[in-house]
Protein backbone atom coordinates (compact mmCIF):
# COMPACT_ATOMS: atom_id res chain seq x y z
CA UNK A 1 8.09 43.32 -40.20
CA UNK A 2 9.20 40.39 -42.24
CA UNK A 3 7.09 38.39 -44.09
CA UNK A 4 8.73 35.24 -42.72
CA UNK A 5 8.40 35.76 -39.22
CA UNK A 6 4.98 36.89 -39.40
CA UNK A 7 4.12 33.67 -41.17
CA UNK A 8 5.93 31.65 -38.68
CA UNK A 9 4.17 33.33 -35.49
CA UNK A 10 0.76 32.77 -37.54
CA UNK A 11 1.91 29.24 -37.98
CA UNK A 12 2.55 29.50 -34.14
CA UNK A 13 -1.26 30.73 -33.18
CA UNK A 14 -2.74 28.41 -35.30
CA UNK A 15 -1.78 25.05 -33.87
CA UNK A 16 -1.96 26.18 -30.17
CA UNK A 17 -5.60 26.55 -31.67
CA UNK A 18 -5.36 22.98 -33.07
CA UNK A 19 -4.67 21.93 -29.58
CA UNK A 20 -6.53 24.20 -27.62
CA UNK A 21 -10.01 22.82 -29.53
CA UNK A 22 -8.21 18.87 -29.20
CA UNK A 23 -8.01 19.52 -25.67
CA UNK A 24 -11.76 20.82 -25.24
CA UNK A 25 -13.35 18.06 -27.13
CA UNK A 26 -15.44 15.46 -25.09
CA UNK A 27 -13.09 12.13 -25.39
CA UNK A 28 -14.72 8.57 -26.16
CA UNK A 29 -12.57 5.68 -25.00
CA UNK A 30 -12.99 2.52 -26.15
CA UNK A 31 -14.02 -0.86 -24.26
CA UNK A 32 -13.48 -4.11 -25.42
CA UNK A 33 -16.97 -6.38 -25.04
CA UNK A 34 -16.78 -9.91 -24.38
CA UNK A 35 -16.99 -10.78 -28.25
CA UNK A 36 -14.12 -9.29 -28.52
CA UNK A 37 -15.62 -6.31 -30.21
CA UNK A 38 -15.89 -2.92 -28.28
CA UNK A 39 -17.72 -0.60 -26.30
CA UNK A 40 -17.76 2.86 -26.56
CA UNK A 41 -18.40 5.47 -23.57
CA UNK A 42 -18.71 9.06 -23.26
CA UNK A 43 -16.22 10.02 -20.86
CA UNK A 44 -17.86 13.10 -18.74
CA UNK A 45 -14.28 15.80 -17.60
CA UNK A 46 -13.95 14.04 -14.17
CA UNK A 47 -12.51 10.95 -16.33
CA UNK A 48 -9.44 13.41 -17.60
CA UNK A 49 -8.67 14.64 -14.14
CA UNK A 50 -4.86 12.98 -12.76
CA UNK A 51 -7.35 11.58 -9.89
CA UNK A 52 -10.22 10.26 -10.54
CA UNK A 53 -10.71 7.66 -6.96
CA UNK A 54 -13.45 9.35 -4.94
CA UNK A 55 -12.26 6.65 -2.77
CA UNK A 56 -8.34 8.03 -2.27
CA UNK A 57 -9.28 11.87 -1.40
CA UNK A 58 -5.92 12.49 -2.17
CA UNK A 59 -3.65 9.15 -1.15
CA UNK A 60 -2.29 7.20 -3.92
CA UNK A 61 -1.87 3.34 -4.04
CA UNK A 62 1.77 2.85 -4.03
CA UNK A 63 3.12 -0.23 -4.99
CA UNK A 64 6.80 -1.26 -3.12
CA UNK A 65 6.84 -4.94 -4.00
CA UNK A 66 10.25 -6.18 -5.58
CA UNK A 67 10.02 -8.35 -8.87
CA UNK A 68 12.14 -10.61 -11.06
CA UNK A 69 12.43 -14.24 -10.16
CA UNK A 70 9.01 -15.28 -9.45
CA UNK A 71 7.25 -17.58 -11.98
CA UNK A 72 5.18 -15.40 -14.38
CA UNK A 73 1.77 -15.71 -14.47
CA UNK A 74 -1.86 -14.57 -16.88
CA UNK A 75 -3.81 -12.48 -14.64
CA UNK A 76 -7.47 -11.55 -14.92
CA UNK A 77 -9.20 -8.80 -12.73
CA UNK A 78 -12.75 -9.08 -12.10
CA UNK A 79 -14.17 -5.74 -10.76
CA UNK A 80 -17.02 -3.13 -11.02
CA UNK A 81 -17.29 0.36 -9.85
CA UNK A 82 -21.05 0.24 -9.14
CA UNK A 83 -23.84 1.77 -7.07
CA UNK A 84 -24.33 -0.40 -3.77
CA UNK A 85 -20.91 -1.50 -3.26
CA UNK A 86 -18.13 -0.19 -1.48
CA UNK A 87 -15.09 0.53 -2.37
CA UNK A 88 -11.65 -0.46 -1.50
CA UNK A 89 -9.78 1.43 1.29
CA UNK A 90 -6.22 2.96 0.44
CA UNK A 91 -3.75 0.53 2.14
CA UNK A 92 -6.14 -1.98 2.25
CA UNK A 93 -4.71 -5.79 1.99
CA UNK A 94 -5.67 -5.69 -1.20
CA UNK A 95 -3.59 -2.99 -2.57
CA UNK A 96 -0.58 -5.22 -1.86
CA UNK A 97 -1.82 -8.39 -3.04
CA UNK A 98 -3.04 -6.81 -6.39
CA UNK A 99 0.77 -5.26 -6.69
CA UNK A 100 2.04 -8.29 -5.87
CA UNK A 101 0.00 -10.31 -8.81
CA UNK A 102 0.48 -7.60 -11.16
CA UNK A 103 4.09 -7.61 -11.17
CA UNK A 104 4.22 -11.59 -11.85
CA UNK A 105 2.62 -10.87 -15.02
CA UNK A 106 5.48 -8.38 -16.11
CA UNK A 107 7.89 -10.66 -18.42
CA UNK A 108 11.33 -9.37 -17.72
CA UNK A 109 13.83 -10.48 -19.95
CA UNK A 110 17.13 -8.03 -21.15
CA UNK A 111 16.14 -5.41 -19.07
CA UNK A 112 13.33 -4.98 -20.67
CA UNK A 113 9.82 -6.05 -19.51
CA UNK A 114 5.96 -5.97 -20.29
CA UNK A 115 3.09 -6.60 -18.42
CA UNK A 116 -0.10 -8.48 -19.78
CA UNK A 117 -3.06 -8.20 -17.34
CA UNK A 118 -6.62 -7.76 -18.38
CA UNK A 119 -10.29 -6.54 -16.64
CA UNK A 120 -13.52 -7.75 -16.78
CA UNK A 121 -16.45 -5.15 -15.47
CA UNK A 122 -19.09 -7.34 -13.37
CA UNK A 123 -21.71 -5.13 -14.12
CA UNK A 124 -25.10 -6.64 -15.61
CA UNK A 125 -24.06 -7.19 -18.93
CA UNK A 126 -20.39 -7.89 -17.90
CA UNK A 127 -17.68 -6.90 -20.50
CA UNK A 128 -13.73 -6.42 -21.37
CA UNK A 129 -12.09 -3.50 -20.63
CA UNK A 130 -8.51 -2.14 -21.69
CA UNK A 131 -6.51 -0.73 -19.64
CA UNK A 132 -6.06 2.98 -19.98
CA UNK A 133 -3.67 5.64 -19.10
CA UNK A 134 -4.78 8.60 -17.16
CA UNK A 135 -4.21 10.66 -20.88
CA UNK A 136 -7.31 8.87 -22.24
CA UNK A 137 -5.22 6.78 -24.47
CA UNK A 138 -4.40 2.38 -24.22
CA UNK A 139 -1.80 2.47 -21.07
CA UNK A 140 1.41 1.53 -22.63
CA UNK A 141 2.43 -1.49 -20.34
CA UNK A 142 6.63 -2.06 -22.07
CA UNK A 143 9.42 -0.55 -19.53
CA UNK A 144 13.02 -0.66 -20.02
CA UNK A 145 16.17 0.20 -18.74
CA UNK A 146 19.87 -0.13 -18.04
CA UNK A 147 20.19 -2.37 -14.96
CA UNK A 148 17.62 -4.49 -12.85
CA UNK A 149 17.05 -1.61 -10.01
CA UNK A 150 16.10 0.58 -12.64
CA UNK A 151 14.09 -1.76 -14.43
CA UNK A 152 11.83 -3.08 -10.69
CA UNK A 153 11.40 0.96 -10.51
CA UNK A 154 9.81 1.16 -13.57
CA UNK A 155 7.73 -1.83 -13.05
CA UNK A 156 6.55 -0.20 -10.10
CA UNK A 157 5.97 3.25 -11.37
CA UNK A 158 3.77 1.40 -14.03
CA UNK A 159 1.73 0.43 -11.43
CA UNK A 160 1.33 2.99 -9.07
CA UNK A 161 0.61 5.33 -11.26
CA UNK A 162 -1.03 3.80 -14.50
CA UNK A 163 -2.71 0.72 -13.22
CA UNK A 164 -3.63 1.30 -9.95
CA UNK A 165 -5.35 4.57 -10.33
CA UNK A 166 -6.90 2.46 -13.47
CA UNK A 167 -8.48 0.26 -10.98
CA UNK A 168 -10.13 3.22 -9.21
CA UNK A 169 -10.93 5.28 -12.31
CA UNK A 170 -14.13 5.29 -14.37
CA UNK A 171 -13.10 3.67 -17.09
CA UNK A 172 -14.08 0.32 -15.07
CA UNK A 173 -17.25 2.27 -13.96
CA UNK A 174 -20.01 -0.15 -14.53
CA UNK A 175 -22.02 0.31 -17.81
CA UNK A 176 -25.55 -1.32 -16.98
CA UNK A 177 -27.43 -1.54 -13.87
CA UNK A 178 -27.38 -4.55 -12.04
CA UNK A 179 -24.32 -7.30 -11.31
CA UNK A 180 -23.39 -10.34 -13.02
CA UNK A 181 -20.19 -11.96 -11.50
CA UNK A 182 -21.08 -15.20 -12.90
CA UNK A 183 -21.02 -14.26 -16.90
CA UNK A 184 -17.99 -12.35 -15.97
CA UNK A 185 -16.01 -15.33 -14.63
CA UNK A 186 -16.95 -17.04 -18.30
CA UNK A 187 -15.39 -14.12 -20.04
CA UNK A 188 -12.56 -14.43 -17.35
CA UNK A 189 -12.02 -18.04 -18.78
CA UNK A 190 -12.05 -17.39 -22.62
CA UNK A 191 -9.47 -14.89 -21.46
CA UNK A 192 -6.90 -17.07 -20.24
CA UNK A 193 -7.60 -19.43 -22.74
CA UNK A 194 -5.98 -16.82 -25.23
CA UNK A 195 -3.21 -15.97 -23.05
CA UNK A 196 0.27 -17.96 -22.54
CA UNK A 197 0.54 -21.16 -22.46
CA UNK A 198 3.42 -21.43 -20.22
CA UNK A 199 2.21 -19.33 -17.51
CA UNK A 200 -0.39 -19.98 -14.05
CA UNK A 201 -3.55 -18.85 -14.41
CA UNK A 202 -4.99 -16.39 -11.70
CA UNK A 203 -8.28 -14.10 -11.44
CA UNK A 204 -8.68 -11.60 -8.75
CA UNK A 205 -11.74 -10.90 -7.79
CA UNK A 206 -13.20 -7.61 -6.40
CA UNK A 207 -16.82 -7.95 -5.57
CA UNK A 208 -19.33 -8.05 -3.74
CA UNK A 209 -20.47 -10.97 -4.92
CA UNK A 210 -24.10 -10.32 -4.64
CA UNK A 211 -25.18 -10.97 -8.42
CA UNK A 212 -28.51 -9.78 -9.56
CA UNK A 213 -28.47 -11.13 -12.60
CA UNK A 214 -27.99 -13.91 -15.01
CA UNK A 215 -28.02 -17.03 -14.24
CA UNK A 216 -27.35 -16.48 -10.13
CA UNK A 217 -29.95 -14.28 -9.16
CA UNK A 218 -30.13 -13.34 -5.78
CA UNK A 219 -33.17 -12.25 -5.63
CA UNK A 220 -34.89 -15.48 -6.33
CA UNK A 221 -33.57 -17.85 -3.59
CA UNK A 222 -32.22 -17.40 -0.13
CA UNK A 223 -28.50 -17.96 0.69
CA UNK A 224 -28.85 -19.22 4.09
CA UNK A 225 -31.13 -21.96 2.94
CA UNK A 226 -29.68 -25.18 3.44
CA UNK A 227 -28.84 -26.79 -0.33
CA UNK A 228 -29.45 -24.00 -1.82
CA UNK A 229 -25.91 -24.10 -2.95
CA UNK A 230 -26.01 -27.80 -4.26
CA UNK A 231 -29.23 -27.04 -6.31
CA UNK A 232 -27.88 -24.25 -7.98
CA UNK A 233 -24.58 -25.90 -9.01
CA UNK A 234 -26.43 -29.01 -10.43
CA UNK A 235 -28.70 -27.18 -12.31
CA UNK A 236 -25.90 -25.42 -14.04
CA UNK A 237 -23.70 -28.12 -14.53
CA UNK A 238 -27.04 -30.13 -16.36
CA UNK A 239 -27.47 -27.15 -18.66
CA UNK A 240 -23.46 -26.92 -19.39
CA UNK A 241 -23.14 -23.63 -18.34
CA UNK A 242 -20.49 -23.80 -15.52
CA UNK A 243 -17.47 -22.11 -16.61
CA UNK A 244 -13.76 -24.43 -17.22
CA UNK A 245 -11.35 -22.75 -14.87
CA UNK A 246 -9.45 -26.15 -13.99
CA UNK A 247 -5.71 -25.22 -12.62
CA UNK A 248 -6.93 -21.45 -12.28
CA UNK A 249 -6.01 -19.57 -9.10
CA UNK A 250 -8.78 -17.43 -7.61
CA UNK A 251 -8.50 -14.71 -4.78
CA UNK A 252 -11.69 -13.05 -3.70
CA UNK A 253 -12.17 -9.96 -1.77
CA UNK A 254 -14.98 -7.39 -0.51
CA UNK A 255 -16.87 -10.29 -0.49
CA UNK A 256 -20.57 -9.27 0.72
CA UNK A 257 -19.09 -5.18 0.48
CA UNK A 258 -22.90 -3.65 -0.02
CA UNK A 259 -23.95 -0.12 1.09
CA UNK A 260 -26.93 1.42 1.14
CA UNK A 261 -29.50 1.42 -0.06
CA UNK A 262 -28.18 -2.52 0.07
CA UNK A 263 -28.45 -4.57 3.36
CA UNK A 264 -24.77 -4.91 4.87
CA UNK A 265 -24.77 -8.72 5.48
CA UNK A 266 -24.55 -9.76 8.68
CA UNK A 267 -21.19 -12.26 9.84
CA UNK A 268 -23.61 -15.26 9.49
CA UNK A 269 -24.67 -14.05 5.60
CA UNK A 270 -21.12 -12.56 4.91
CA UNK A 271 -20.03 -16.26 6.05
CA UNK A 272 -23.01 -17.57 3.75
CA UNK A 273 -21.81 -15.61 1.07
CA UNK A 274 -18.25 -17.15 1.39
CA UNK A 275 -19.61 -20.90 1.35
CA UNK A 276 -21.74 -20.23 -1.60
CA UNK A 277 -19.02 -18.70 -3.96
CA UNK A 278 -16.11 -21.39 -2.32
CA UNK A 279 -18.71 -24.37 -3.53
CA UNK A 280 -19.48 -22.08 -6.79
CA UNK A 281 -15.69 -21.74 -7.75
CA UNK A 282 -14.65 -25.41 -6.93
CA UNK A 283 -17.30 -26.66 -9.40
CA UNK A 284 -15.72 -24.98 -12.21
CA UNK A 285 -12.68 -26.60 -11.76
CA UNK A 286 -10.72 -23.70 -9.58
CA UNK A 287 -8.53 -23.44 -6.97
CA UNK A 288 -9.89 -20.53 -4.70
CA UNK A 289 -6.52 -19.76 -2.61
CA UNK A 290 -8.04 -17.05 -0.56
CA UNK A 291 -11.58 -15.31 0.20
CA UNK A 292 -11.81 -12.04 1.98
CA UNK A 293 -14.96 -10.29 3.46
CA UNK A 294 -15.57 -6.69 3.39
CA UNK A 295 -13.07 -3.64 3.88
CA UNK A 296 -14.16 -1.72 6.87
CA UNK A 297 -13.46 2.04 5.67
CA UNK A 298 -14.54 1.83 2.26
CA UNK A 299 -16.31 4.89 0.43
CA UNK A 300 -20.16 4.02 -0.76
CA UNK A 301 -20.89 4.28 -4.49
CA UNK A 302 -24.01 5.72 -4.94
CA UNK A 303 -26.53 6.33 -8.02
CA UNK A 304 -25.93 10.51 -6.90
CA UNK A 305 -22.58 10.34 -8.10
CA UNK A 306 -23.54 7.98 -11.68
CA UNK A 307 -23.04 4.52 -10.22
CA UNK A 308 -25.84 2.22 -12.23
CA UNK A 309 -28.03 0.98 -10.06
CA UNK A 310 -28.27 -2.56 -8.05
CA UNK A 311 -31.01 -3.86 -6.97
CA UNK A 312 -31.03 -4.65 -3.02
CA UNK A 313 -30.65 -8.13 -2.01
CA UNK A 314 -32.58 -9.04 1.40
CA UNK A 315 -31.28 -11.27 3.37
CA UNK A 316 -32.49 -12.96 6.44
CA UNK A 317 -30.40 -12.89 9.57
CA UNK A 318 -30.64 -15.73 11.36
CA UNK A 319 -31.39 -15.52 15.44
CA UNK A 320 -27.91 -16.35 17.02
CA UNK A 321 -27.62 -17.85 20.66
CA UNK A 322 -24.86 -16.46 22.81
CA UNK A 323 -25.64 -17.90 26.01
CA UNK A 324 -22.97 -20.91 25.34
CA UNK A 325 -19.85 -18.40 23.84
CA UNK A 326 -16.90 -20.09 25.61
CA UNK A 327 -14.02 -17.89 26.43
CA UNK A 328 -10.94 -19.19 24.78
CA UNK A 329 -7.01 -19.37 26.44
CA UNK A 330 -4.20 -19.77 23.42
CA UNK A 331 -1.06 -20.92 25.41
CA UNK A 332 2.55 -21.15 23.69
CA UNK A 333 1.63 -23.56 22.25
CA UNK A 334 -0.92 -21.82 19.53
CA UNK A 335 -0.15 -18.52 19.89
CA UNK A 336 3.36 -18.85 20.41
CA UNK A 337 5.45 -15.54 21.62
CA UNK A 338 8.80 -14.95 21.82
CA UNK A 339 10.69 -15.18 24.93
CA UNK A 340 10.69 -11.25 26.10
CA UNK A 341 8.59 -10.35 23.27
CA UNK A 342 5.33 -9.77 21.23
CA UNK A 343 6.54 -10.94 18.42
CA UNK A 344 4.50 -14.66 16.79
CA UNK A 345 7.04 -17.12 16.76
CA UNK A 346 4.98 -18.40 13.66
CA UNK A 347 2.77 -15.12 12.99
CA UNK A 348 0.99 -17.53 9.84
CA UNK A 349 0.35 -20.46 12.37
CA UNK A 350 -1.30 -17.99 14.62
CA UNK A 351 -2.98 -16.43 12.05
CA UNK A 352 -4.87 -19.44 11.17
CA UNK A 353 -5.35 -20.19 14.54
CA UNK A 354 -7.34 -17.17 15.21
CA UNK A 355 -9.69 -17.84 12.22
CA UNK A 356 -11.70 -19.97 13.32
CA UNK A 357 -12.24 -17.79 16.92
CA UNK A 358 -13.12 -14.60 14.67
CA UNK A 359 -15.70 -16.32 13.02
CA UNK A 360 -17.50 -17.21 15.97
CA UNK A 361 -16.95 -13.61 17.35
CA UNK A 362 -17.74 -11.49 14.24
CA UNK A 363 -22.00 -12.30 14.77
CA UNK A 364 -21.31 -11.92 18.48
CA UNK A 365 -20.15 -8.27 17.80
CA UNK A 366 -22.12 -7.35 14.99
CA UNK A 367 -25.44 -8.58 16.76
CA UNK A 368 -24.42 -7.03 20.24
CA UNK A 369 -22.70 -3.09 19.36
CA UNK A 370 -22.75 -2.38 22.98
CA UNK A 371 -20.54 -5.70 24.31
CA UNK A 372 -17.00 -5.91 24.04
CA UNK A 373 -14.58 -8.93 23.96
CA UNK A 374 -11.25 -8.82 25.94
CA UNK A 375 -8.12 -9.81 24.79
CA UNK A 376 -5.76 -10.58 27.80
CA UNK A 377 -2.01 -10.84 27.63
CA UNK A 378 0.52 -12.63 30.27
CA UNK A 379 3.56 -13.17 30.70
CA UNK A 380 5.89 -15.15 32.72
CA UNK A 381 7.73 -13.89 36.42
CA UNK A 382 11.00 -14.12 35.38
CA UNK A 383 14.27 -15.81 37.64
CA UNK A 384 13.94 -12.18 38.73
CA UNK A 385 10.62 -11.52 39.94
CA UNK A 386 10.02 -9.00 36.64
CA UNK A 387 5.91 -8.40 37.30
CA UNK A 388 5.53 -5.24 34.72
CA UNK A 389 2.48 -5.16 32.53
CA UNK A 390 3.52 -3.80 29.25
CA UNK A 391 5.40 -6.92 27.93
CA UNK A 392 1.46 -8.36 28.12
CA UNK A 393 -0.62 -5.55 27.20
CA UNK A 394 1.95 -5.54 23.33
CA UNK A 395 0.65 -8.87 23.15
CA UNK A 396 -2.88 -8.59 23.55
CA UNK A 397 -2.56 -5.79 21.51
CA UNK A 398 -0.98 -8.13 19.35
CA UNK A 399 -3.69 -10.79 18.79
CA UNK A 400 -6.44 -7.54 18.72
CA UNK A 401 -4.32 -5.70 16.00
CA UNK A 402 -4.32 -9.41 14.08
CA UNK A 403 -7.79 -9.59 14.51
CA UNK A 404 -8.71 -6.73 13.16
CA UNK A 405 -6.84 -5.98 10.51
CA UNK A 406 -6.72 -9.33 9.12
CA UNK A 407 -10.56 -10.87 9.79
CA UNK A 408 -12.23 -7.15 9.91
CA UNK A 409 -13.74 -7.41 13.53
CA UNK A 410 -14.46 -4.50 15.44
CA UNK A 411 -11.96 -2.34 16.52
CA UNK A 412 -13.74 -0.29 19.22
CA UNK A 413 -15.31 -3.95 20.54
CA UNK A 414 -12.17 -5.28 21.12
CA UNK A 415 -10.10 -4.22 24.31
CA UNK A 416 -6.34 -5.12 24.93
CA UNK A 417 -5.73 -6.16 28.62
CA UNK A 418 -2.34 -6.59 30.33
CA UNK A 419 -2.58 -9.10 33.12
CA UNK A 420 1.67 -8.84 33.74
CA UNK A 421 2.10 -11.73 36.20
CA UNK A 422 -1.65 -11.78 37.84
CA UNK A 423 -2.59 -15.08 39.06
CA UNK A 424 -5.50 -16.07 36.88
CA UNK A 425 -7.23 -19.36 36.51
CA UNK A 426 -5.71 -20.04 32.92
CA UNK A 427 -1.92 -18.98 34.35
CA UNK A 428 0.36 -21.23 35.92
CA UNK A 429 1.66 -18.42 38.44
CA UNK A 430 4.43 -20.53 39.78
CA UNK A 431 7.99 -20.76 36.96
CA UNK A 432 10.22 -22.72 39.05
CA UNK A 433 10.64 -26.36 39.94
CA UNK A 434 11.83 -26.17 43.74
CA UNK A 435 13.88 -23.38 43.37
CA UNK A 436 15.44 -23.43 39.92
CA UNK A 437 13.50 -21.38 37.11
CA UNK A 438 11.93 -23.80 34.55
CA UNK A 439 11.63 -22.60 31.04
CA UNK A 440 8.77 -25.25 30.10
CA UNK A 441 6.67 -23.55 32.98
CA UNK A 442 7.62 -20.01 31.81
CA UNK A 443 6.71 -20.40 28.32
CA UNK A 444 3.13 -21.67 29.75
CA UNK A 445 2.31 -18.25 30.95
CA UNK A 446 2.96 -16.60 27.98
CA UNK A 447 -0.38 -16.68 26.90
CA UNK A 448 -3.23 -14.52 25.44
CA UNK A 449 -7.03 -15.09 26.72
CA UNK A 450 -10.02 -13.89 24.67
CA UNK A 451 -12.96 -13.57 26.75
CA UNK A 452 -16.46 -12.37 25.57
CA UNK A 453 -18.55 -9.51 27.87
CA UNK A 454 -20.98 -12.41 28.59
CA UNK A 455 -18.44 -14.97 29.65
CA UNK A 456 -17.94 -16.60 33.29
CA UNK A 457 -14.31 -15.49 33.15
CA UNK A 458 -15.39 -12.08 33.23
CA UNK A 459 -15.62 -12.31 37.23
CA UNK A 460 -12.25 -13.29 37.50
CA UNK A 461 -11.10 -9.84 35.41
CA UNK A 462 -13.29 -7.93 37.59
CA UNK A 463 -12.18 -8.99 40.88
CA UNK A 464 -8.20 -8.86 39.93
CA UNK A 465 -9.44 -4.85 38.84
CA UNK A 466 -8.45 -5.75 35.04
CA UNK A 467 -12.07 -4.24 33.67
CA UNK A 468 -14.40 -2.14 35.97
């Protein structure tokens, strides 16, 4: 055989050794600390697999949002893959608000554009984290291409399938027992100090937000004590250790997300728990534009599968009195409906609308797992004498679907009723003036009841054989 050739396939065998031995090694990635020096972890082989979200069991996040023409903005994730807290659902709200906030930060500019986001770990000794690609090396964040629909692709790609899965990965899997979200929001601020000038400042944050240590320790005072809140904030303002995050934009979600061995928090705490980190972020300065509780459907993290450890927070439920839950009747005028539809003439007016009624449900529900609530639809006659009951039953399905998905109350509590045209106490059963149809009187029967298991309206449903 020639000597050539048989160096060459020698050559050949040796570096698919080279690589085969590469590709065995144990890979450390590297973490950035808060100092701005770094951190380096051991990455055990379920860090190299393409999917590493216990949480997705297959699903991806998927990001469909369209970019280009929104103002740019710095953007700083708070997060922590830790023991006691759940995780976020696939499809969850979240997914789309992240996507949405992630793709402001991408600077597009002749079709070409880079994204500059950064992650802070909440565990106990919170810390700086770079993002990395699912190859174990720094995610390369530049796209480019040769015209704009190509380009928002890219952009999108980048974040389905680099950034999101980062998110889920163990590369933000919490380092030290315990939680800190408090430190973490300082690093958050030196952060955006060193990024653009130009640009808003935002922080996501996806926490529990029960910290067990640092200087907000849970398990030292209790939440539902009145002042608590007040004490706490002046004794870190007098020791100068409230973070500056004047002009920054904070969202917060999975607030009070615990799971065992961690006490779920009851809708009074999980509202407690709200209050205290609304007050918390105001005094440094922020603007908190939305708070979240919860995800129902969320995997736990546990110390089995190498979650550090959080110490459980107890917290006392306070007795709740029922006896005086009103039922409550939103006519056109709150929860407005289209003529002939179940569509929200102003789906973000009605949305707000509700929030105040699913806060006063969620400890009726959670406190009471064998009560429902019942969400009645109605709808007017028509010049025709139209009495069918679907038209109502989409809109009490509506308000329940709005309900749920947006304020996390429980689905299997909640039951969608269509009254059609039934002649109810809260529904004008008469649309005509003499004999000429009146749209005024119409659009007052459009309306949606919500009526609690213990309520006096209940009698009414029973005896027009809308419930059993």
């Amino acid at each position: 055989m020639n000597k050539g050739i048989i160096r060459l396939v020698a050559a050949i065998l040796f570096c698919l050794f080279l690589v085969g031995c590469q590709g065995g090694r144990t890979t450390n990635d590297r973490r950035q600390v808060a100092g701005g020096g770094e951190r380096t972890v051991v990455n055990n082989e379920s860090a190299n697999n393409e999917n590493t979200n216990n949480n997705t069991q297959g699903e991806e996040r998927i990001c469909h949002q369209e970019f280009g023409g929104e103002e740019l903005i710095n953007l700083v994730v708070i997060t922590g893959n830790r023991a006691n807290t759940s995780e976020i659902p696939v499809g969850s709200a979240v997914d789309d608000i992240f996507c949405k906030l992630v793709g402001r930060t991408f600077e597009i500019s002749n079709l070409e554009a880079e994204g500059n986001i950064a992650f802070v770990v909440s565990d106990g000794d919170p810390w700086r984290a770079e993002v990395m690609a699912q190859n174990n090396r720094p995610a390369d964040l530049r796209v480019s291409a040769n015209n704009s629909y190509v380009l928002n692709n890219r952009i999108r790609e980048t974040i389905s399938h680099v950034i999101l899965p980062f998110m889920d990965s163990e590369y933000l899997m919490a380092q030290t027992e315990e939680g800190d979200l408090f430190e973490a929001l300082h690093i958050a601020s030196r952060i955006l100090r060193d990024m653009a000038s130009d640009r808003e400042n935002h922080i996501l944050i996806i926490d529990s937000g029960i910290t067990t240590a640092g200087h907000i320790d849970m398990r030292e005072f209790d939440i539902m004590e009145s002042g608590v809140t007040g004490e706490i904030i002046s004794r870190l303002v007098a020791a100068g250790l409230m973070p500056n995050l004047s002009g920054v934009n904070i969202s917060f979600f999975n607030i009070g997300g615990g799971t065992h061995p961690q006490q779920v928090p009851s809708g009074p705490v999980e509202d407690a728990l709200m209050a205290f980190w609304h007050d918390i972020l105001g005094a440094t300065g922020a603007q908190v534009l939305q708070m979240q509780g919860r995800s129902e459907g969320g995997s736990p993290r546990t110390v089995d599968n190498g979650y550090p450890f959080v110490s459980a927070v107890e917290f006392d439920t306070p007795e709740v009195d029922f006896s005086d839950l009103r039922s409550e009747v939103f006519s056109a005028e709150h929860l407005g409906f289209i003529a002939n539809e179940s569509q929200f003439i102003n789906e973000e007016h009605s949305r707000n609308i509700l929030a105040t009624t699913a806060q006063t449900l969620r400890p009726f529900l959670e406190n009471n797992p064998s009560h429902f609530v019942y969400i009645v639809g109605s709808q007017a006659a028509g010049p025709y004498d139209y009495s069918g009951y679907a038209l109502s039953l989409e809109r009490a399905e509506r308000v329940k679907d709005l309900l749920v998905s947006e304020f996390n109350l429980s689905e299997a509590q909640l039951v969608a009723i269509g009254a059609g045209t039934t002649s109810l106490s809260w529904r004008n059963t008469d649309e005509f003036e003499g004999e000429q149809w009146s749209d005024d009187l119409a659009e007052q029967n459009r309306v949606v009841a919500i009526i609690p298991a213990t309520a006096d309206e209940m009698v009414e449903l029973r005896s027009n054989g809308l419930v059993n």
